[in-house]
Protein backbone atom coordinates (compact mmCIF):
# COMPACT_ATOMS: atom_id res chain seq x y z
CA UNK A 1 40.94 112.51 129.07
CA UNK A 2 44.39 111.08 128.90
CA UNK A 3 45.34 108.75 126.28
CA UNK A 4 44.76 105.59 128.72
CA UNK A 5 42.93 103.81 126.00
CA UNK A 6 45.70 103.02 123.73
CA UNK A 7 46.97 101.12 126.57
CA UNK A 8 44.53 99.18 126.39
CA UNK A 9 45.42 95.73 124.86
CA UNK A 10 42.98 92.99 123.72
CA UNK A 11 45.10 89.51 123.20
CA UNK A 12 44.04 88.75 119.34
CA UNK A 13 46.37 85.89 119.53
CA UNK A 14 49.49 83.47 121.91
CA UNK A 15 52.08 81.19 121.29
CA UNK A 16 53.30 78.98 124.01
CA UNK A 17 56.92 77.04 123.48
CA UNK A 18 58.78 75.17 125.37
CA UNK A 19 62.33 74.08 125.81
CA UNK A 20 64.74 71.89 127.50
CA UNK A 21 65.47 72.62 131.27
CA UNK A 22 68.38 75.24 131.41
CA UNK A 23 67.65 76.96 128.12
CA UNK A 24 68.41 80.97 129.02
CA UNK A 25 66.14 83.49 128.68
CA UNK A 26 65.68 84.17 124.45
CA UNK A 27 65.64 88.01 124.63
CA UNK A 28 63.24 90.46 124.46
CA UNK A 29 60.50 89.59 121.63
CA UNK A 30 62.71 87.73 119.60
CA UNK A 31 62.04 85.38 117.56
CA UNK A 32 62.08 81.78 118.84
CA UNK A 33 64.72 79.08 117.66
CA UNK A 34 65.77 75.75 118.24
CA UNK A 35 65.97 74.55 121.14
CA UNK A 36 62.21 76.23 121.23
CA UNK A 37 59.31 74.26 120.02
CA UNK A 38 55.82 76.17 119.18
CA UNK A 39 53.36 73.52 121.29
CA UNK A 40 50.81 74.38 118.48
CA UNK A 41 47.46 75.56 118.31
CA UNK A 42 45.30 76.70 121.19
CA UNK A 43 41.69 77.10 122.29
CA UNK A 44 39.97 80.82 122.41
CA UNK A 45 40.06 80.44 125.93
CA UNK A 46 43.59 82.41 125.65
CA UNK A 47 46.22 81.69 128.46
CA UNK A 48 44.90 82.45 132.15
CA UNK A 49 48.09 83.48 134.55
CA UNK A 50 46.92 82.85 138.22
CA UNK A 51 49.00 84.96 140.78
CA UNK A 52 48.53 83.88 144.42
CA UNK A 53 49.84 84.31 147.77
CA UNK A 54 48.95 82.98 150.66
CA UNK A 55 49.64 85.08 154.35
CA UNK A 56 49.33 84.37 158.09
CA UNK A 57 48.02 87.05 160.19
CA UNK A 58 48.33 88.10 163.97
CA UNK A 59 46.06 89.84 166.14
CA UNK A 60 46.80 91.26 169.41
CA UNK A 61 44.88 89.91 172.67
CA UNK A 62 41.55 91.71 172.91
CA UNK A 63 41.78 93.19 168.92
CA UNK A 64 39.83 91.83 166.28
CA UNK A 65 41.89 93.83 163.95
CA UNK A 66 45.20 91.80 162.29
CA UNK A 67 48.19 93.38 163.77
CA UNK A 68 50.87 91.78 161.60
CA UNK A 69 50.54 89.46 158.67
CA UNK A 70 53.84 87.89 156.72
CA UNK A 71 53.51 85.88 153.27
CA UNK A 72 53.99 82.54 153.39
CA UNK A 73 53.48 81.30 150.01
CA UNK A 74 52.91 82.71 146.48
CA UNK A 75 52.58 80.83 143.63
CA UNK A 76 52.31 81.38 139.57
CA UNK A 77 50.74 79.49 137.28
CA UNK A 78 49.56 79.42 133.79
CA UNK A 79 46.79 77.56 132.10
CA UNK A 80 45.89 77.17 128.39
CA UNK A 81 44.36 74.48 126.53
CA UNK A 82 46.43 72.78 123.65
CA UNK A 83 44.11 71.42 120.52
CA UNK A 84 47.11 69.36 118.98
CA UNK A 85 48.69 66.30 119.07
CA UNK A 86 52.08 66.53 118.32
CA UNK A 87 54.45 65.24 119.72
CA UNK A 88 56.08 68.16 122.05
CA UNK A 89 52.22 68.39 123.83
CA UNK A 90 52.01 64.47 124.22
CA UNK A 91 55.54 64.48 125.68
CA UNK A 92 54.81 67.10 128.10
CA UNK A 93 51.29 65.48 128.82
CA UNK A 94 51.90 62.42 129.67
CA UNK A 95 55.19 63.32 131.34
CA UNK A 96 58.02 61.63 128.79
CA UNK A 97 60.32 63.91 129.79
CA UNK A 98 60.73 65.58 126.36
CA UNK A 99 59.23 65.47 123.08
CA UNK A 100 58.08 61.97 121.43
CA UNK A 101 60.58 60.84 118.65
CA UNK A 102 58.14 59.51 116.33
CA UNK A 103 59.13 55.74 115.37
CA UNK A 104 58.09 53.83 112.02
CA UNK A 105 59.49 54.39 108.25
CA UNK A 106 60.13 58.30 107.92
CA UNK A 107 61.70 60.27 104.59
CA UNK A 108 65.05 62.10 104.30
CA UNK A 109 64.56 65.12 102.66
CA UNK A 110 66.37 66.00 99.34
CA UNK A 111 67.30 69.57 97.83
CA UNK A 112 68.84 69.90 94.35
CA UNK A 113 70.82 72.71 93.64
CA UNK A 114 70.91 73.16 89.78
CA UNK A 115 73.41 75.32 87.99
CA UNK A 116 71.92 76.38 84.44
CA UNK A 117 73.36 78.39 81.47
CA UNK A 118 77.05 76.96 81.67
CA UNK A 119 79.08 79.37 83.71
CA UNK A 120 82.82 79.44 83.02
CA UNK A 121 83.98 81.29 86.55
CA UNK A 122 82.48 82.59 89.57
CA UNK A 123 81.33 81.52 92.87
CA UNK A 124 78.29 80.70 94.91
CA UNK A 125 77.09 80.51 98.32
CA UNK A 126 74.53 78.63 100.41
CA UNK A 127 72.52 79.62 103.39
CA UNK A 128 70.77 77.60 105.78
CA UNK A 129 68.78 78.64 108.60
CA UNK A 130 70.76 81.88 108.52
CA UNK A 131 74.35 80.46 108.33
CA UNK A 132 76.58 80.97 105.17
CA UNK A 133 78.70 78.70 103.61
CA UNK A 134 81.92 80.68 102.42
CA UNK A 135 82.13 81.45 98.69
CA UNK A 136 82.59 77.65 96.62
CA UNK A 137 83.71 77.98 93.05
CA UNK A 138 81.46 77.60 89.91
CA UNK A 139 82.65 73.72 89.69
CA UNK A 140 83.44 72.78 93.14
CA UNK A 141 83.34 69.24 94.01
CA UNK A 142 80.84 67.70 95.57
CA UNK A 143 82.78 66.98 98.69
CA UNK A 144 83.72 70.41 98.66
CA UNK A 145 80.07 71.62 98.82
CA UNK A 146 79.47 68.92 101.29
CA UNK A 147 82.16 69.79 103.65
CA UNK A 148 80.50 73.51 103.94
CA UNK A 149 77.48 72.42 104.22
CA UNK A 150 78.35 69.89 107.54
CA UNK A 151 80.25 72.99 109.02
CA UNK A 152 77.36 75.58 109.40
CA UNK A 153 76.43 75.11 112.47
CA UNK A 154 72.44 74.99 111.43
CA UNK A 155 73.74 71.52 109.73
CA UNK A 156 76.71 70.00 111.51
CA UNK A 157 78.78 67.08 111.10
CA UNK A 158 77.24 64.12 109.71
CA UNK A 159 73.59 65.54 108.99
CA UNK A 160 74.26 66.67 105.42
CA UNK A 161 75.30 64.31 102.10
CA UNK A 162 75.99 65.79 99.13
CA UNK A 163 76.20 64.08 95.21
CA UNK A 164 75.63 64.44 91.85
CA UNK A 165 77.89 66.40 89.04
CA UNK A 166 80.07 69.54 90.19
CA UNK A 167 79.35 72.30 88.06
CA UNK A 168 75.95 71.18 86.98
CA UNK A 169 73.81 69.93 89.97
CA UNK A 170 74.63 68.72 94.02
CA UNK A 171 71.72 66.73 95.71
CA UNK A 172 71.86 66.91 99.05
CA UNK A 173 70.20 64.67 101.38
CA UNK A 174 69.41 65.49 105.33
CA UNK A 175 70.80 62.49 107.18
CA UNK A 176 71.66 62.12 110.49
CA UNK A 177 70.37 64.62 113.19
CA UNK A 178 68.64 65.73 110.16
CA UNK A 179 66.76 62.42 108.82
CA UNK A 180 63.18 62.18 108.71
CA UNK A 181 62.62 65.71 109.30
CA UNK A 182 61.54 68.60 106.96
CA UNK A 183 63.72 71.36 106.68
CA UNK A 184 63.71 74.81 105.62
CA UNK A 185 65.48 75.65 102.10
CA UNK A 186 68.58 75.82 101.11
CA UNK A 187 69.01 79.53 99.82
CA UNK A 188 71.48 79.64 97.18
CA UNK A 189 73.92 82.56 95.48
CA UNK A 190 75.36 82.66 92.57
CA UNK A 191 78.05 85.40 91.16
CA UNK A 192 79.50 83.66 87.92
CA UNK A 193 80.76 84.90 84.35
CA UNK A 194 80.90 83.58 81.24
CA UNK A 195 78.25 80.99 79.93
CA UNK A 196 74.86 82.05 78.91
CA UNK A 197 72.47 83.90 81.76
CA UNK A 198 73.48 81.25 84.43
CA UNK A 199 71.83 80.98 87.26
CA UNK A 200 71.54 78.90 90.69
CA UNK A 201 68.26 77.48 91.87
CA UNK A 202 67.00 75.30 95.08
CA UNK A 203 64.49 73.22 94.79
CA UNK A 204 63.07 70.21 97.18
CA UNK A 205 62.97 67.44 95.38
CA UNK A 206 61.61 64.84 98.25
CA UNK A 207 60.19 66.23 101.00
CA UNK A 208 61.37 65.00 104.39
CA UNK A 209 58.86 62.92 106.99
CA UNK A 210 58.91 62.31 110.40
CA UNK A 211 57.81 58.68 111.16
CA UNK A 212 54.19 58.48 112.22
CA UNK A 213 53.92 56.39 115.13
CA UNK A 214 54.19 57.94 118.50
CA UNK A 215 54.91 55.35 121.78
CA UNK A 216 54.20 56.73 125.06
CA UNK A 217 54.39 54.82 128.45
CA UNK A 218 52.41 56.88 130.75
CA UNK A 219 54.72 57.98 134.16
CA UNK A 220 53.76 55.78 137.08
CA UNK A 221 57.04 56.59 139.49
CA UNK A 222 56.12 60.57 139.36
CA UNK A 223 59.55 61.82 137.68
CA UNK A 224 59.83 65.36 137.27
CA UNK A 225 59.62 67.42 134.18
CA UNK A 226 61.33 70.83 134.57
CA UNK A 227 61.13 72.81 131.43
CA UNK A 228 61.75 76.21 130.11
CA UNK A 229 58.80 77.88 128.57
CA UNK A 230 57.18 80.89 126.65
CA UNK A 231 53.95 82.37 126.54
CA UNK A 232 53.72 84.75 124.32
CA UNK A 233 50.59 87.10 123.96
CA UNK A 234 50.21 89.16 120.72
CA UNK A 235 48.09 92.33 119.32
CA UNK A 236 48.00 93.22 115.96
CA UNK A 237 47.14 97.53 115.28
CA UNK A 238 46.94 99.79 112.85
CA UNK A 239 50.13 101.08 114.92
CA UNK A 240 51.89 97.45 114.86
CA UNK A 241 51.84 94.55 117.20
CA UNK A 242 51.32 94.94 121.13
CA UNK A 243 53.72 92.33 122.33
CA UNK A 244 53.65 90.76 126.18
CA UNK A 245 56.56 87.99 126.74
CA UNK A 246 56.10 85.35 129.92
CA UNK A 247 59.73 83.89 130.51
CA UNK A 248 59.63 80.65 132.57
CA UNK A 249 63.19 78.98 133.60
CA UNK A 250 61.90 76.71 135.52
CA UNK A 251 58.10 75.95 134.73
CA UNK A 252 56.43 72.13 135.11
CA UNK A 253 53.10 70.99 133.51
CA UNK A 254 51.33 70.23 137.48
CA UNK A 255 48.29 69.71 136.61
CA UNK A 256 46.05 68.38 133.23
CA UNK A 257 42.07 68.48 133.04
CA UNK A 258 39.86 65.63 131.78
CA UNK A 259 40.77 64.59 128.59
CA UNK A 260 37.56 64.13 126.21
CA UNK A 261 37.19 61.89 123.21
CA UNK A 262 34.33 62.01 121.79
CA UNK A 263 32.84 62.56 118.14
CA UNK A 264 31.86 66.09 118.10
CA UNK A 265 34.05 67.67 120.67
CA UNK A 266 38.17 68.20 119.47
CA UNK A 267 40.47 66.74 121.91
CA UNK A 268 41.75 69.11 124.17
CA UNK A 269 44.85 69.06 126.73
CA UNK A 270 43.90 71.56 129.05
CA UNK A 271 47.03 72.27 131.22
CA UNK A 272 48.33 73.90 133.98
CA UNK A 273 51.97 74.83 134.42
CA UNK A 274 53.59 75.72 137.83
CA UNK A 275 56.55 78.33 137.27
CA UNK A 276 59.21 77.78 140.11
CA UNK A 277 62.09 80.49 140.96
CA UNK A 278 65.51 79.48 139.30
CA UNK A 279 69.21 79.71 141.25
CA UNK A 280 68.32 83.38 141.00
CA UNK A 281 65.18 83.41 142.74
CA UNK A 282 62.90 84.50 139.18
CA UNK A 283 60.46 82.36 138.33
CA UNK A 284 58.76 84.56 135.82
CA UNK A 285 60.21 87.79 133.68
CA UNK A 286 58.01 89.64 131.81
CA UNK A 287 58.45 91.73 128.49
CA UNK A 288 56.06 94.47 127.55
CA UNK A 289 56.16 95.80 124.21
CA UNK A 290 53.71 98.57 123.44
CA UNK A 291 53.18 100.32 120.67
CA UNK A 292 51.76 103.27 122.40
CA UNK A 293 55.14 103.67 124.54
CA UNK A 294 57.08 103.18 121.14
CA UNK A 295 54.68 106.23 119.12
CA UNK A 296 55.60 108.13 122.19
CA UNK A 297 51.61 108.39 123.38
């Protein structure tokens, strides 16, 4: 018997993302970054594709039998049921037209980076969301650290303040595109000399908070809602992860289920996206990543 069974893949877990009409095509299995946003949890019902075309059919005079037939339609879909509320599955529910900006008092976040044991020379560097600042001195200002900061392009102009006492600490507060949101950590280097052990830490000091109240005006005029989106269907073996990737360009949310609200039952957005062909003519690519092609089975 052939090896046929390692082919054989049993989804043990999705993701499905979404993001802004026009976003390109992330690459094979990578990882997912802004613009992306995960749409959250989902039900064990998995994601259902439905492939379907649609043909008219000719018989000759005096045949029963169909002489020619010619496709006329074919349509993809994809359903899965969403269990949260945030704000990217409300927007796309209730057809906002992009995710709900949460409205009401929210928190800036705040990260201190603290220099200890007195260094007398050196340099450090910060990293955010995998950009580098370039090497800043042991004592640089604080507008110094701020201006590198506000030119990684993970930060940008604007979104990042920076104070306290060069040398010793810089607090820097998310503003901006930034404000009320919680970020990742700062990661900081240090490579000084002189002092006693010194060192360079991170630490979050205020956490940052979105606003909690989200405003939604249901869509009465039927606007459309073209996004790009992701499904993403996962395996995890004692040979590594199965991987399938569903690439969308042009995929709309055409059609949403009952909604339930009820005591013992979780509310659940049970959706159906229609994926339409782009300028190109693809309205879905597909990635297969199997581990049983990779171990060369």
């Amino acid at each position: 018997m052939a090896v046929d069974n390692f082919f054989t893949m049993a989804a043990s877990q999705g993701i499905a993302s979404a993001a802004p009409f026009g976003t390109a095509y992330p690459g094979s299995m990578v990882a997912l970054t802004t613009p992306w946003v995960d749409l959250g949890s989902m039900t064990q019902d998995g994601l259902t594709e439905n492939p379907s075309q649609t043909r008219s059919e000719w018989k000759r005079w005096g045949s029963i039998a169909s002489y020619r037939s010619v496709i006329t339609d074919i349509k993809k879909t994809f359903q899965v049921k969403f269990l949260e509320n945030n704000a990217n599955v409300l927007g796309l529910v209730h057809r906002a037209g992009g995710p709900l900006v949460p409205t009401g008092a929210g928190t800036n976040e705040v990260q201190t980076i603290t220099i200890t044991g007195v260094p007398t020379g050196g340099t450090f560097s910060l990293t955010f969301q995998g950009q580098t600042t370039p090497a800043l001195a042991f004592n640089a200002a604080t507008s110094a650290v701020q201006t590198a900061l506000q030119a990684l392009s993970t930060i940008g102009s604007g979104n990042a303040t920076v104070t306290g006492t060069a040398g010793t600490s810089y607090v820097v507060t998310f503003v901006g595109a930034l404000a009320n949101t919680n970020v990742p950590n700062i990661v900081a280097v240090g490579t000084f000399t002189g002092g006693t052990s010194p060192a360079i830490s991170v630490a979050a000091t205020t956490g940052g908070a979105a606003g909690q109240l989200l405003h939604v005006t249901d869509d009465t005029v039927g606007v459309r809602d073209i996004r790009a989106m992701c499904f993403d269907v996962l395996e995890t073996t004692t040979q590594g992860t199965n991987h399938i990737r569903f690439y969308c360009p042009q995929a709309e949310l055409t059609s949403v289920a009952n909604i339930v609200y009820k005591y013992d039952t979780p509310i659940m957005y049970d959706c159906t996206f229609t994926a339409y062909p782009d300028s190109t003519g693809v309205a879905v690519q597909r990635d297969y990543l199997l581990n049983a092609i990779v171990l060369g089975l």
